[in-house]
Protein backbone atom coordinates (compact mmCIF):
# COMPACT_ATOMS: atom_id res chain seq x y z
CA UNK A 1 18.96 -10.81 -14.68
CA UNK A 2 15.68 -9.94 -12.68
CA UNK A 3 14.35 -12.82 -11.23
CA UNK A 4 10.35 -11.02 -11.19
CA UNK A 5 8.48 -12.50 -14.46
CA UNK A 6 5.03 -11.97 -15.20
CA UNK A 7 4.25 -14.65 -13.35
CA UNK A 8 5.02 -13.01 -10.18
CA UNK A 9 2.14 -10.27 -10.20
CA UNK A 10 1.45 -7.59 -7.89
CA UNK A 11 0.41 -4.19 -6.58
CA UNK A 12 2.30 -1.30 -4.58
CA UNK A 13 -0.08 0.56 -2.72
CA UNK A 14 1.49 4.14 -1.16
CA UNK A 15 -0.07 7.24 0.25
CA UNK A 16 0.52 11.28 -0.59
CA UNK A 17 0.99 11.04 2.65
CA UNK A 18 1.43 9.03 6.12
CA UNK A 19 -1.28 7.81 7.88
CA UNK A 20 -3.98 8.48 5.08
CA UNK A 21 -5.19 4.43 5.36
CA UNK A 22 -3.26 2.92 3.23
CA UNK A 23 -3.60 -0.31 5.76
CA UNK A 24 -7.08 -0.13 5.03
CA UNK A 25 -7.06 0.41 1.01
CA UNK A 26 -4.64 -2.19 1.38
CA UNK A 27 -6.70 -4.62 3.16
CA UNK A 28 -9.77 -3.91 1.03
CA UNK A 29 -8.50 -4.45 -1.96
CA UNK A 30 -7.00 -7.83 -0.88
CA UNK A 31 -10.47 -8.62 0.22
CA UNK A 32 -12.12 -7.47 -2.95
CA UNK A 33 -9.91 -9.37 -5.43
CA UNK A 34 -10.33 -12.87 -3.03
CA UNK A 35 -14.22 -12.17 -3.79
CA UNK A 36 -13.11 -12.84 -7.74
CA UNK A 37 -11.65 -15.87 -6.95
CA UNK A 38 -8.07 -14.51 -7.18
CA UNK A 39 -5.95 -16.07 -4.54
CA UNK A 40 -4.24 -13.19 -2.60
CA UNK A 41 -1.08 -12.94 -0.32
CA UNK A 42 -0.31 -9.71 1.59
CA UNK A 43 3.18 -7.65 2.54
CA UNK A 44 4.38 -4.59 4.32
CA UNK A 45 8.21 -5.01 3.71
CA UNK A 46 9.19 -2.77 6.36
CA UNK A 47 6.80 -1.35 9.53
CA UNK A 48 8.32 1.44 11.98
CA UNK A 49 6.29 2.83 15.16
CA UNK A 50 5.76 -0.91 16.35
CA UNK A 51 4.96 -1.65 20.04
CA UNK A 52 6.95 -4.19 22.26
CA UNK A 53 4.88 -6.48 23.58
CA UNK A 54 6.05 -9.46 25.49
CA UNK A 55 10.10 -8.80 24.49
CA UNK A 56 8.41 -8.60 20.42
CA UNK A 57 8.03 -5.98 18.40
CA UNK A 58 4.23 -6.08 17.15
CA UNK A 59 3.37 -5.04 13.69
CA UNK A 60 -0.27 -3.89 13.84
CA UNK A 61 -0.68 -3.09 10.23
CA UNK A 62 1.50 -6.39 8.94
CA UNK A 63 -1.30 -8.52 11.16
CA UNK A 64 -4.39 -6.78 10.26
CA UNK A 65 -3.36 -7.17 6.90
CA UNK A 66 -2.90 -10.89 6.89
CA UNK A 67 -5.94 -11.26 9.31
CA UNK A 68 -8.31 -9.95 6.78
CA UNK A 69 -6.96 -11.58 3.65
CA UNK A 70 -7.28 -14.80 5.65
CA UNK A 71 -4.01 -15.82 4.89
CA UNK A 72 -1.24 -18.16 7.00
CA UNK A 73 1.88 -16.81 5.63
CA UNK A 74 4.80 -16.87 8.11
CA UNK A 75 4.72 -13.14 9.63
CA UNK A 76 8.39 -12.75 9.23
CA UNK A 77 8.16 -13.07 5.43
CA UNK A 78 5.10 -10.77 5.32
CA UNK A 79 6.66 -8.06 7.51
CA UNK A 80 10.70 -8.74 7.08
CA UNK A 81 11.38 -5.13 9.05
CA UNK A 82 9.96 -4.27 12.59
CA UNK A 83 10.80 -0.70 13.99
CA UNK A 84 10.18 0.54 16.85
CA UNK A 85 10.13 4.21 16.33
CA UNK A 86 7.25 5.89 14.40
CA UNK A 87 9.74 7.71 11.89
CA UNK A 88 10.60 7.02 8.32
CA UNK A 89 12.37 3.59 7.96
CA UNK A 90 15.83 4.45 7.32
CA UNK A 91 15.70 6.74 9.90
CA UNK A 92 14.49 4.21 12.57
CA UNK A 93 16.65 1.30 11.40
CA UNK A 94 19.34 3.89 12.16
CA UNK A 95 18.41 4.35 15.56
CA UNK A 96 17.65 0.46 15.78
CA UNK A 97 20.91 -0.70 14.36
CA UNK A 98 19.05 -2.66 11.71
CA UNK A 99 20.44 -2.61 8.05
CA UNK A 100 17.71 -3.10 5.12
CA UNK A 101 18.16 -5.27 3.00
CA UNK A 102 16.62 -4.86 -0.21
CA UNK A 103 17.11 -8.46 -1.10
CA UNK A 104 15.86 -9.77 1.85
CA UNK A 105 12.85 -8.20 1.17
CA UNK A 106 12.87 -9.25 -3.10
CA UNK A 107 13.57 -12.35 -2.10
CA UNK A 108 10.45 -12.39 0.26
CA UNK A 109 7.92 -10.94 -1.91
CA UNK A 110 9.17 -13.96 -4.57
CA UNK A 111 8.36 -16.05 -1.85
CA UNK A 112 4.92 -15.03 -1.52
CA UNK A 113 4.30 -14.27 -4.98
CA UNK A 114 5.36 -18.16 -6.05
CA UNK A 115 2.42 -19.44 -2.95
CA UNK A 116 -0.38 -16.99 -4.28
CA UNK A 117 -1.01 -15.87 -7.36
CA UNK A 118 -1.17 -11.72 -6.60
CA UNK A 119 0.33 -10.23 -3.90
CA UNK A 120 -1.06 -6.87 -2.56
CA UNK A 121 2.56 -5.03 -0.99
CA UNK A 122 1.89 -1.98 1.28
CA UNK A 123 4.61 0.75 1.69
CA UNK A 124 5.34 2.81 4.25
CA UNK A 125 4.65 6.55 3.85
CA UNK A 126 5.01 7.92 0.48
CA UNK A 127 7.20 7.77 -2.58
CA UNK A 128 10.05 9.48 -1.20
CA UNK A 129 9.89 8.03 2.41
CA UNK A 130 14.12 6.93 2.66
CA UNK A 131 14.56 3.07 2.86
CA UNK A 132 17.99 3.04 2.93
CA UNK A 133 20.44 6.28 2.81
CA UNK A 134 20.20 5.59 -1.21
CA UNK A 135 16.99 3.77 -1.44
CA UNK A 136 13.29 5.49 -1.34
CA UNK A 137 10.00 3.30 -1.56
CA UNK A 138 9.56 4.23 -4.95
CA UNK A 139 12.58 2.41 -5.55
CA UNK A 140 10.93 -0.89 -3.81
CA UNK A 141 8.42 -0.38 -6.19
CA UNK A 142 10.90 -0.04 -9.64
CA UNK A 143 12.87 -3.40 -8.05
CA UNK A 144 9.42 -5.04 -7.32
CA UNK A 145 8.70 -3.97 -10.67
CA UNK A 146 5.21 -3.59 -9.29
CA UNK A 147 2.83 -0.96 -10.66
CA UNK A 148 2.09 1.29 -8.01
CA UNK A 149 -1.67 1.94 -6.48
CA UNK A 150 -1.92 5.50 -5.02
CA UNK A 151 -4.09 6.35 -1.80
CA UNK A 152 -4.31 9.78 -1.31
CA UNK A 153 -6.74 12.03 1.52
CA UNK A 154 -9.84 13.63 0.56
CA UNK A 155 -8.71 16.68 2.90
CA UNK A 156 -7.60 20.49 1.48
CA UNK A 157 -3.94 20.04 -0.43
CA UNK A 158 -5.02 16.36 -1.87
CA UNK A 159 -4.49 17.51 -5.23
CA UNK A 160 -0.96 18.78 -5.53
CA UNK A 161 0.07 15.88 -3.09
CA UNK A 162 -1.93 13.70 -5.61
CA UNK A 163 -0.51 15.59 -8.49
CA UNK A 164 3.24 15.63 -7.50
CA UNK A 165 3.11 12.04 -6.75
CA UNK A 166 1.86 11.13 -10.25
CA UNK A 167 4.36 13.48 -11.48
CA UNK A 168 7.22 11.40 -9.77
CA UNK A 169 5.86 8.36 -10.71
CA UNK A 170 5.76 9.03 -14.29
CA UNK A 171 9.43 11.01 -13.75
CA UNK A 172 10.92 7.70 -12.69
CA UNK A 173 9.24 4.99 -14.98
CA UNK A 174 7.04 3.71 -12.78
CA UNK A 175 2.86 2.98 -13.81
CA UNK A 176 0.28 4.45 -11.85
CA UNK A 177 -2.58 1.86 -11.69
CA UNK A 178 -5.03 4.34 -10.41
CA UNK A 179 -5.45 6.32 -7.24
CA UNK A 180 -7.93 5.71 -4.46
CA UNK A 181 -9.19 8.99 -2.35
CA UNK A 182 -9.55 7.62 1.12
CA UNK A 183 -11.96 9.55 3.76
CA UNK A 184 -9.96 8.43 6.96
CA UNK A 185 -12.11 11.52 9.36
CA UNK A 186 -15.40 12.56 8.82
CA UNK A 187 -14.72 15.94 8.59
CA UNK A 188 -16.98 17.18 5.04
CA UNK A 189 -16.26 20.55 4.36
CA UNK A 190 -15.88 22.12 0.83
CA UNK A 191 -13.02 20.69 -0.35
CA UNK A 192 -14.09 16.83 0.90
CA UNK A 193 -16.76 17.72 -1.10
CA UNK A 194 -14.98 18.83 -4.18
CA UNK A 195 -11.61 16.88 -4.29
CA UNK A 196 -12.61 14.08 -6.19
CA UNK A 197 -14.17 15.80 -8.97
CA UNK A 198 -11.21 18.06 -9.63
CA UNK A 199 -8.88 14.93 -9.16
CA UNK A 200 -10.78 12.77 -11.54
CA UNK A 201 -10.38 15.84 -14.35
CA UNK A 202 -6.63 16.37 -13.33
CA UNK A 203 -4.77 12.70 -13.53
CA UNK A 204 -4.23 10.93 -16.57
CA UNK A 205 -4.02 7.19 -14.66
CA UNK A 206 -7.86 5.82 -13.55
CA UNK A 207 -9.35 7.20 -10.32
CA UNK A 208 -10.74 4.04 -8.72
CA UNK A 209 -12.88 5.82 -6.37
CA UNK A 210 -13.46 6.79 -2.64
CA UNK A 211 -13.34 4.96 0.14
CA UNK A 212 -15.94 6.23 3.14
CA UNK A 213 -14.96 6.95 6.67
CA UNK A 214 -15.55 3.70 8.50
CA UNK A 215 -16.07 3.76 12.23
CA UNK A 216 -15.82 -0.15 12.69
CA UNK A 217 -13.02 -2.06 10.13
CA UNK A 218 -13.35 -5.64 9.82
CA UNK A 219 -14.13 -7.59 6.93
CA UNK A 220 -17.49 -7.25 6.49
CA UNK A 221 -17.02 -3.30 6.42
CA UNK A 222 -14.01 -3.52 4.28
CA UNK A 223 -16.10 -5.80 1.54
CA UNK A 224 -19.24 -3.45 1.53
CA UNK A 225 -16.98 -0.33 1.12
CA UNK A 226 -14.81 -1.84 -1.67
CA UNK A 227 -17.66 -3.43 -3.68
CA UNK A 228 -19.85 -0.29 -3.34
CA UNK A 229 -16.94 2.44 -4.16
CA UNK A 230 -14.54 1.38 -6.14
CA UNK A 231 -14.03 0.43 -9.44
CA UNK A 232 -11.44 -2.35 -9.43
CA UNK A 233 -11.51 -3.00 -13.44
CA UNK A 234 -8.39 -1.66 -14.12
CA UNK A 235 -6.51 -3.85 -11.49
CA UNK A 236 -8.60 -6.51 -12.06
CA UNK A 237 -8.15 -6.45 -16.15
CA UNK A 238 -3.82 -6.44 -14.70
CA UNK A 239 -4.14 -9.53 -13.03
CA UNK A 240 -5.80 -11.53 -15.86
C-alpha cells in the first residue's frame, strides 16, 4: 500500500534536456508559492558532477535550492545522493560504488513532505535520465506520485524535445502540470523569438510561461522573474 496520500503534495520539475535551469525554475517557483503563504520544502534526490571540497562532496544545486526557499532541512534528506562525476546518475553511482535506493529517497521526500506542506523535488536531467539499471526519473516521479512540471529551452529543437517529453509523460500515466520555457543564454534569434508561440498552440497541458535570462540569481531576481512571467494558477489551484 503506497504510503503518499494527498496530504503529501508536491511537484517534479525536469528538463527536455540537461542543464536548461531547472535549478533555477526550481528555485523560483519555491520562492513564488512561499509569497502565497504556502510553506515550501525543497529536494534534488540525487546530484552527480559535485565538487570535493574539504574531503565532502558539495551539492551546488541541493544548497542553492534550500538557500533560496529559506529553509533548514537537514542537507542529507534534501540531497540523499552526491556524485561526483557530471554523468547521468546510474552511470556515476556505478563508477562511485553507490547503490540508489529508491526508498531511501521515498522515504525522504515523506519526510519533508510531513514538515512542509508542498515540496518542490528537482530531477536530474530528463525523463529518461537512468536512476538505477531499471529505474529512469520518470519513474521517481510515478513512485512520488508527483505531477511532473516541465522546463524546457527556448533554443532551435525546443519543440520536439518539448513534444516527445509530453508524449512520454502521457505514454506512462504521468500529469503534466504545465511546462516552463526557460531563456538560460541570451542568444534571440528567430526561433527564441518564435518557440513559445508554436509551443503554446502545440501542448495540450498549460504553458506557464518564460522565464528571462538572468545575469545575477538571488532571490530578489528569482521573485521579480516568477511574479512577472509566469502564470502559477494551475499549480497554485493543485495545492489548494
Amino acid at each position: 500500500m503506497s504510503l503518499i496520500s494527498k496530504q503529501h503534495r508536491g511537484i517534479f520539475v525536469t528538463g527536455t534536456d540537461t542543464g536548461i535551469g531547472k535549478t533555477v525554475v526550481a528555485g523560483g517557483l519555491a520562492l513564488a508559492l512561499k509569497q502565497k503563504g504556502i510553506d515550501v520544502g525543497v529536494m534534488k534526490p540525487v546530484e552527480t558532477g559535485c565538487q570535493l571540497r574539504n574531503g565532502q562532496l558539495i551539492a551546488e544545486d541541493a544548497l542553492f535550492l534550500r538557500e533560496v526557499c529559506g529553509v533548514s532541512d537537514d542537507l542529507a534528506v534534501i540531497n540523499p545522493y552526491r556524485l561526483p562525476d557530471p554523468l547521468a546518475p546510474a552511470i556515476a553511482a556505478e563508477r562511485s560504488g553507490v547503490k540508489i535506493d529508491m526508498d531511501v529517497i521515498r522515504l525522504s521526500y515523506l519526510g519533508l513532505s510531513s514538515q512542509h506542506q508542498a515540496v518542490i523535488v528537482e530531477g536530474a536531467g530528463g525523463l529518461l535520465v537512468p536512476l538505477t539499471d531499471r529505474l529512469f526519473m520518470a519513474d521517481l516521479a510515478r513512485i512520488l506520485e508527483l505531477p511532473v512540471l516541465l522546463v524546457s529551452r527556448a533554443s532551435l529543437g525546443t519543440i520536439n524535445h518539448t513534444l516527445l517529453s509530453l508524449n512520454y509523460l502521457q505514454q506512462v500515466g504521468l500529469t503534466a502540470i504545465g511546462v516552463v520555457m526557460n531563456r538560460s543564454t541570451t542568444e534571440n534569434g528567430i526561433a527564441e523569438q518564435t518557440n513559445e508561440e508554436a509551443l503554446k498552440r502545440l501542448i495540450d497541458c498549460p504553458f506557464l510561461g518564460t522565464m528571462p535570462f538572468l545575469s545575477v540569481i538571488n532571490r530578489d531576481t528569482l521573485k521579480s522573474a516568477v511574479n512577472s512571467n509566469l502564470n502559477l494558477t494551475p499549480i497554485l489551484e493543485y495545492f489548494k
